[in-house]
N, C-alpha and C. Protein backbone atom coordinates (compact mmCIF):
# COMPACT_ATOMS: atom_id res chain seq x y z
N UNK A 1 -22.01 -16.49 -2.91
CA UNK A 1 -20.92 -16.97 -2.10
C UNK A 1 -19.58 -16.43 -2.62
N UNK A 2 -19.35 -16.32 -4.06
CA UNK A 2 -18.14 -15.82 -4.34
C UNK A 2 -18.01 -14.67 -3.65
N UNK A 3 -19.32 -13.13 -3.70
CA UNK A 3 -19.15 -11.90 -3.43
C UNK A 3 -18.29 -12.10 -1.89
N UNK A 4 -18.85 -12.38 -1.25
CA UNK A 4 -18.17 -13.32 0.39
C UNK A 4 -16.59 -13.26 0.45
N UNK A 5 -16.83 -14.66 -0.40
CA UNK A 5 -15.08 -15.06 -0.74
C UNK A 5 -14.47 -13.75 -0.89
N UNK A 6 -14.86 -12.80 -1.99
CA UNK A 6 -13.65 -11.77 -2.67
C UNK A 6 -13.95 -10.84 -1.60
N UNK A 7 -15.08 -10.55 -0.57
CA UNK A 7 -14.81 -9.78 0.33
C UNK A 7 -13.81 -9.98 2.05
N UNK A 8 -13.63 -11.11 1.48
CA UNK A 8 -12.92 -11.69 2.88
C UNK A 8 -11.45 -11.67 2.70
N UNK A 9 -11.19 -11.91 0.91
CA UNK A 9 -9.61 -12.42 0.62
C UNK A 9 -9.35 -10.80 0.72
N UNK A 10 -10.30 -9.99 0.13
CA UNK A 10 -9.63 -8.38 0.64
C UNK A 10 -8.94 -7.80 1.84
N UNK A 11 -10.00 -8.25 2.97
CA UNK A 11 -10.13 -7.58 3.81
C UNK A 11 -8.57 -8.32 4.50
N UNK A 12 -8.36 -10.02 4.30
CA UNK A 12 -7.55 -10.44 5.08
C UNK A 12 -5.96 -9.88 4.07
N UNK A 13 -5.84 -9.99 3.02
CA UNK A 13 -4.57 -9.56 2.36
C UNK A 13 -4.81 -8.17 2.78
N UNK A 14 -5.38 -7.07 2.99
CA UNK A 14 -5.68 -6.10 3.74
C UNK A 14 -5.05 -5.57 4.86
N UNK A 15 -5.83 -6.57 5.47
CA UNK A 15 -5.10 -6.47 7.03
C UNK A 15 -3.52 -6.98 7.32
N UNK A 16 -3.14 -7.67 6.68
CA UNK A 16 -1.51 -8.18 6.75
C UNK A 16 -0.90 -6.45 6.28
N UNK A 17 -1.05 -6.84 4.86
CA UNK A 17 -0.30 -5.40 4.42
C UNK A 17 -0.71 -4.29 5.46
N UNK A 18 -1.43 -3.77 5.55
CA UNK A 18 -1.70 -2.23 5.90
C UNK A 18 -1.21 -2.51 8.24
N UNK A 19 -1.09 -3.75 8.50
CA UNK A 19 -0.62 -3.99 9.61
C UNK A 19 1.16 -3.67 9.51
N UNK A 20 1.57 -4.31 8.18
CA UNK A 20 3.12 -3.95 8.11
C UNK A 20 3.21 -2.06 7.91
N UNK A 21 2.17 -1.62 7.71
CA UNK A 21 2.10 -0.06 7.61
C UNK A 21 2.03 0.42 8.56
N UNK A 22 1.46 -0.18 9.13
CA UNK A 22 1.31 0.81 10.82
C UNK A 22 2.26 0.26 11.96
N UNK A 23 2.85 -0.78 11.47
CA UNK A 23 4.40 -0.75 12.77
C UNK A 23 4.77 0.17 12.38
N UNK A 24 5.60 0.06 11.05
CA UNK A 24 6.37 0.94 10.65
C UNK A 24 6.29 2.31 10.86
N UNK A 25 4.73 2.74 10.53
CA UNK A 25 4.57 4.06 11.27
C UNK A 25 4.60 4.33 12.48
N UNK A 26 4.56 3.48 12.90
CA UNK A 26 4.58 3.43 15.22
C UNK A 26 6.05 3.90 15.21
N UNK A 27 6.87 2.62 14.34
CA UNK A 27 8.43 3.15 14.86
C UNK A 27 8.75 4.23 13.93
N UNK A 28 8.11 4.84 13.39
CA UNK A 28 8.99 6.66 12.81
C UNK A 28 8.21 7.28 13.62
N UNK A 29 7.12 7.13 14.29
CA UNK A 29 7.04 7.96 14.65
C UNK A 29 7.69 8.33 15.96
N UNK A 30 7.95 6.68 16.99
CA UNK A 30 9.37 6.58 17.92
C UNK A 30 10.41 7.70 17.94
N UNK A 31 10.69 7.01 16.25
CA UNK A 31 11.84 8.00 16.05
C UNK A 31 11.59 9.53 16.36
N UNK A 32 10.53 10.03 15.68
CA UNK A 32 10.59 11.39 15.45
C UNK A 32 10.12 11.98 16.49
N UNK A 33 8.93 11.41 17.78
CA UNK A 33 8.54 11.94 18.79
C UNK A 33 8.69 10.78 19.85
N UNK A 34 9.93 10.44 21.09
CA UNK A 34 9.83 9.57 21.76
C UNK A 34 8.59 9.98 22.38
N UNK A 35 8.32 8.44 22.77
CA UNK A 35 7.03 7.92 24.10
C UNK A 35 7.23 8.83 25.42
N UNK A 36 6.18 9.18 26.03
CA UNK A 36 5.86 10.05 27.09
C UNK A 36 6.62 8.54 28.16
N UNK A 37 7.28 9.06 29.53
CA UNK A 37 8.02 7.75 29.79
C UNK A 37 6.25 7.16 30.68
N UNK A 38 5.48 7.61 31.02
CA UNK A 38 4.55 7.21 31.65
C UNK A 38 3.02 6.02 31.08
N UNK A 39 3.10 6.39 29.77
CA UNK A 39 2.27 6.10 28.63
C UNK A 39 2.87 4.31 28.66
N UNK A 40 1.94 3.53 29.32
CA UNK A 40 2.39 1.99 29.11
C UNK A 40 2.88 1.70 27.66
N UNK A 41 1.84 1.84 26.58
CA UNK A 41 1.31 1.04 25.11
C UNK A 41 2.92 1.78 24.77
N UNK A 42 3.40 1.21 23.64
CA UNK A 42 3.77 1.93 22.82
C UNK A 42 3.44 2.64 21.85
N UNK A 43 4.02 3.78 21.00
CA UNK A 43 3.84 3.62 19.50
C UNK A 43 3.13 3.19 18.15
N UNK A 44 4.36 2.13 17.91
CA UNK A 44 3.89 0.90 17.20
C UNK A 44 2.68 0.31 17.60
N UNK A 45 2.30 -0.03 18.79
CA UNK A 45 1.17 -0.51 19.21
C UNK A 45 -0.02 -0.18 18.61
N UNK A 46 -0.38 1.38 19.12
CA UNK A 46 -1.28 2.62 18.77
C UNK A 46 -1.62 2.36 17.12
N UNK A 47 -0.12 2.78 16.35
CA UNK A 47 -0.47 2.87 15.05
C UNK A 47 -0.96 1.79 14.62
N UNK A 48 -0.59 0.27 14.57
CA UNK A 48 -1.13 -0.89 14.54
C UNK A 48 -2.16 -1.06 14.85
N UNK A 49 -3.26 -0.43 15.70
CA UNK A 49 -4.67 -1.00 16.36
C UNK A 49 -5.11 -0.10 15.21
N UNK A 50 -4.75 1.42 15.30
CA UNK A 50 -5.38 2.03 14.06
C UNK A 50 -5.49 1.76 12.70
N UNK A 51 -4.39 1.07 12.14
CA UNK A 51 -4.20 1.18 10.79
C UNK A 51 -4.99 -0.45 10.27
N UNK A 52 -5.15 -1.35 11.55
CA UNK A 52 -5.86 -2.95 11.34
C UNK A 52 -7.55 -2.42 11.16
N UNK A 53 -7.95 -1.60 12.33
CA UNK A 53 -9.33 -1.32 12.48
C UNK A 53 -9.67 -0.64 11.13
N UNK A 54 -9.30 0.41 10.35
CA UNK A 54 -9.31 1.00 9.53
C UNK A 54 -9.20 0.06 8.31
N UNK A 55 -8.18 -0.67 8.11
CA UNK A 55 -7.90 -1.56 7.04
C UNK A 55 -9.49 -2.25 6.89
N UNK A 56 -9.58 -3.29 7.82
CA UNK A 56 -11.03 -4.14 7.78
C UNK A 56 -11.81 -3.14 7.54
N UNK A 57 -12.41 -1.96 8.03
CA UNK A 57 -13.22 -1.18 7.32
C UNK A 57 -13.31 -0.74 6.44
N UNK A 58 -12.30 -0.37 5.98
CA UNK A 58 -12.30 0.00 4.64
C UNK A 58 -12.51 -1.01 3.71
N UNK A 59 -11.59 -2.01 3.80
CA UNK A 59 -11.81 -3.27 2.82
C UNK A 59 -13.38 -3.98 2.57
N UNK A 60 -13.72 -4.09 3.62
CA UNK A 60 -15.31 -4.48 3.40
C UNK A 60 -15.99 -3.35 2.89
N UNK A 61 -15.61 -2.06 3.05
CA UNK A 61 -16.50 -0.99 2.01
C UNK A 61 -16.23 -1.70 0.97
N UNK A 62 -15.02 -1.12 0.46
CA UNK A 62 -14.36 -1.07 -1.24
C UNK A 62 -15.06 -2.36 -1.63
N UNK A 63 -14.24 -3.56 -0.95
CA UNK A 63 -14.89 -5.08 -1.51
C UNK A 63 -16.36 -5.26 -1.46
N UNK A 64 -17.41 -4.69 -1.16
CA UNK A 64 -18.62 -4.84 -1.61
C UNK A 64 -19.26 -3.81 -2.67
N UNK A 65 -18.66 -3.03 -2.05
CA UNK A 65 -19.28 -1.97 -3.64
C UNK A 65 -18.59 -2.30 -4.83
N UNK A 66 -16.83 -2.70 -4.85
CA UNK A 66 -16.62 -3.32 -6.29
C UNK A 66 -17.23 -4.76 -6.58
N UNK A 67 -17.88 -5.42 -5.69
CA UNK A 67 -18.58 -6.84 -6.33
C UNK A 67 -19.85 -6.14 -6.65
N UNK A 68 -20.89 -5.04 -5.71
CA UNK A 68 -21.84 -5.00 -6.17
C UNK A 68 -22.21 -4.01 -7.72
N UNK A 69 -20.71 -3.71 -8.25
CA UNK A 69 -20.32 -3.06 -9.50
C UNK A 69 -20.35 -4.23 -10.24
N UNK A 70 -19.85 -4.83 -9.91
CA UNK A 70 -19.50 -6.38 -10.84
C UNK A 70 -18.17 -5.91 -11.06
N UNK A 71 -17.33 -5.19 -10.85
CA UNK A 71 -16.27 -5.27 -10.91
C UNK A 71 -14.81 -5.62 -10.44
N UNK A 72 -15.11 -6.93 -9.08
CA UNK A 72 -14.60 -7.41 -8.38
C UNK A 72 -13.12 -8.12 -8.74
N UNK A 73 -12.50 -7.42 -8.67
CA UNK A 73 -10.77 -7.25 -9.16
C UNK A 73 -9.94 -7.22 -8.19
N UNK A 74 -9.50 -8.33 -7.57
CA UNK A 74 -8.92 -8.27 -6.04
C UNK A 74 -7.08 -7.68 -6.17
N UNK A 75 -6.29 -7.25 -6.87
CA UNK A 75 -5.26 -6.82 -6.51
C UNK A 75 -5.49 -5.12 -6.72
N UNK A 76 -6.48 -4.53 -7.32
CA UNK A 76 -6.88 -3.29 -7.49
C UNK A 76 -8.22 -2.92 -6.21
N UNK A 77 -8.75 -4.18 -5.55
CA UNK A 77 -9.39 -3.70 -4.50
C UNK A 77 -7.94 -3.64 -3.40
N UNK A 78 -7.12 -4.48 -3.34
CA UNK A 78 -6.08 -4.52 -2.35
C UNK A 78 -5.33 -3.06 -2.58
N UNK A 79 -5.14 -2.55 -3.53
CA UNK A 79 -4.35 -1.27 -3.90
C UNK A 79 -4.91 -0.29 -3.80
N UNK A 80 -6.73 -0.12 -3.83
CA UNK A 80 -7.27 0.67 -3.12
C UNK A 80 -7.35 0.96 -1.68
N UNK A 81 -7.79 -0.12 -1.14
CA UNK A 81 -7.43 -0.22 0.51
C UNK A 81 -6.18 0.40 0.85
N UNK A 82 -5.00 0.16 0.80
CA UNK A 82 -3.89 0.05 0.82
C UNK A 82 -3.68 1.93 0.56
N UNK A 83 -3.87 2.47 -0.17
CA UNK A 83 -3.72 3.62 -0.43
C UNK A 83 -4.33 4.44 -0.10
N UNK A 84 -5.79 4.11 0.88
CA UNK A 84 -6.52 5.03 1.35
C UNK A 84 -5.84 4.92 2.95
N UNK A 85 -5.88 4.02 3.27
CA UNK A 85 -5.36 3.23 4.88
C UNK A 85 -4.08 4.39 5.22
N UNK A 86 -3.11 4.34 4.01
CA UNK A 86 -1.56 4.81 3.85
C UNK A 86 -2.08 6.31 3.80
N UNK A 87 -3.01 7.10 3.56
CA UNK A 87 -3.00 8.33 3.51
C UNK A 87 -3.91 8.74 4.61
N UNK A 88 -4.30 7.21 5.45
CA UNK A 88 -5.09 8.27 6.64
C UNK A 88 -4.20 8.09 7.98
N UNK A 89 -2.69 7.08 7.56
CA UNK A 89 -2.47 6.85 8.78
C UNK A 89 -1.31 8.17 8.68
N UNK A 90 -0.67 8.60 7.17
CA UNK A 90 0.47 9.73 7.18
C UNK A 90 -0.47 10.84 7.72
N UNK A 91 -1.87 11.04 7.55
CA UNK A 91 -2.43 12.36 7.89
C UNK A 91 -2.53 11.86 9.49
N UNK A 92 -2.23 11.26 10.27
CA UNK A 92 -2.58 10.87 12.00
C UNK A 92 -1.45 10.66 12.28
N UNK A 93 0.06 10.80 11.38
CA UNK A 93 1.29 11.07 11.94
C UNK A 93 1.66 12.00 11.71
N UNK A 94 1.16 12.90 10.65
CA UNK A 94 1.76 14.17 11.03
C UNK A 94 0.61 15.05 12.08
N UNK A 95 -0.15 14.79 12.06
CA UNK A 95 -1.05 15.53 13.31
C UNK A 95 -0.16 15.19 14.62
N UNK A 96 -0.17 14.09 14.68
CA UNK A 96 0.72 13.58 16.07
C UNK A 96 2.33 14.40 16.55
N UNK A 97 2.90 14.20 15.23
CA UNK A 97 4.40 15.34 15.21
C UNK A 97 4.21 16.49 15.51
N UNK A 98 2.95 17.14 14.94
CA UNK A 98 3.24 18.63 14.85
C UNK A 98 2.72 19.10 16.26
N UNK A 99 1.61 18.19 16.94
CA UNK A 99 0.94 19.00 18.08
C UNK A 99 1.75 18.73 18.94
């Protein structure tokens, strides 16, 4: 039941943080490439569905393979998430800028 617990407190401190990552990336990327005027969603929107879906996936990887390590360390599973999430959402904004 703990493995559970530490895979859930991941995934949800997870998803908060790496959600404040992907507004933020919605609105630079606003900035740097306005919205097509036809395109309902915004931005922010887009990057947000991506960077939540991704977060929970990832987090339930990391958080079960570091419990099934025994090495279940929740501010270093959060800093893993967090840093993989952050380098797949800069590699899907600059794809987005440049094309």
């Amino acid at each position: 039941m703990n493995h559970l617990i530490f895979i859930l407190k991941t995934a949800g401190i997870s998803l908060v943080t790496c959600s404040i990552f992907g507004v933020l990336g919605g609105v630079f990327l606003d900035i740097m490439k306005p919205p097509h005027p036809h395109v309902p969603i915004s931005n922010w929107l887009i990057t947000l569905t991506l960077t939540a879906f991704t977060s929970l996936v990832i987090s339930i990887l990391i958080g079960s393979t570091l419990t099934f390590l025994g090495k279940a360390n929740l501010p270093k599973a959060i800093l893993y998430t967090n840093l993989i999430v952050v380098i797949f959402l800069m590699v899907f904004l600059i794809y987005i800028i440049t094309v």
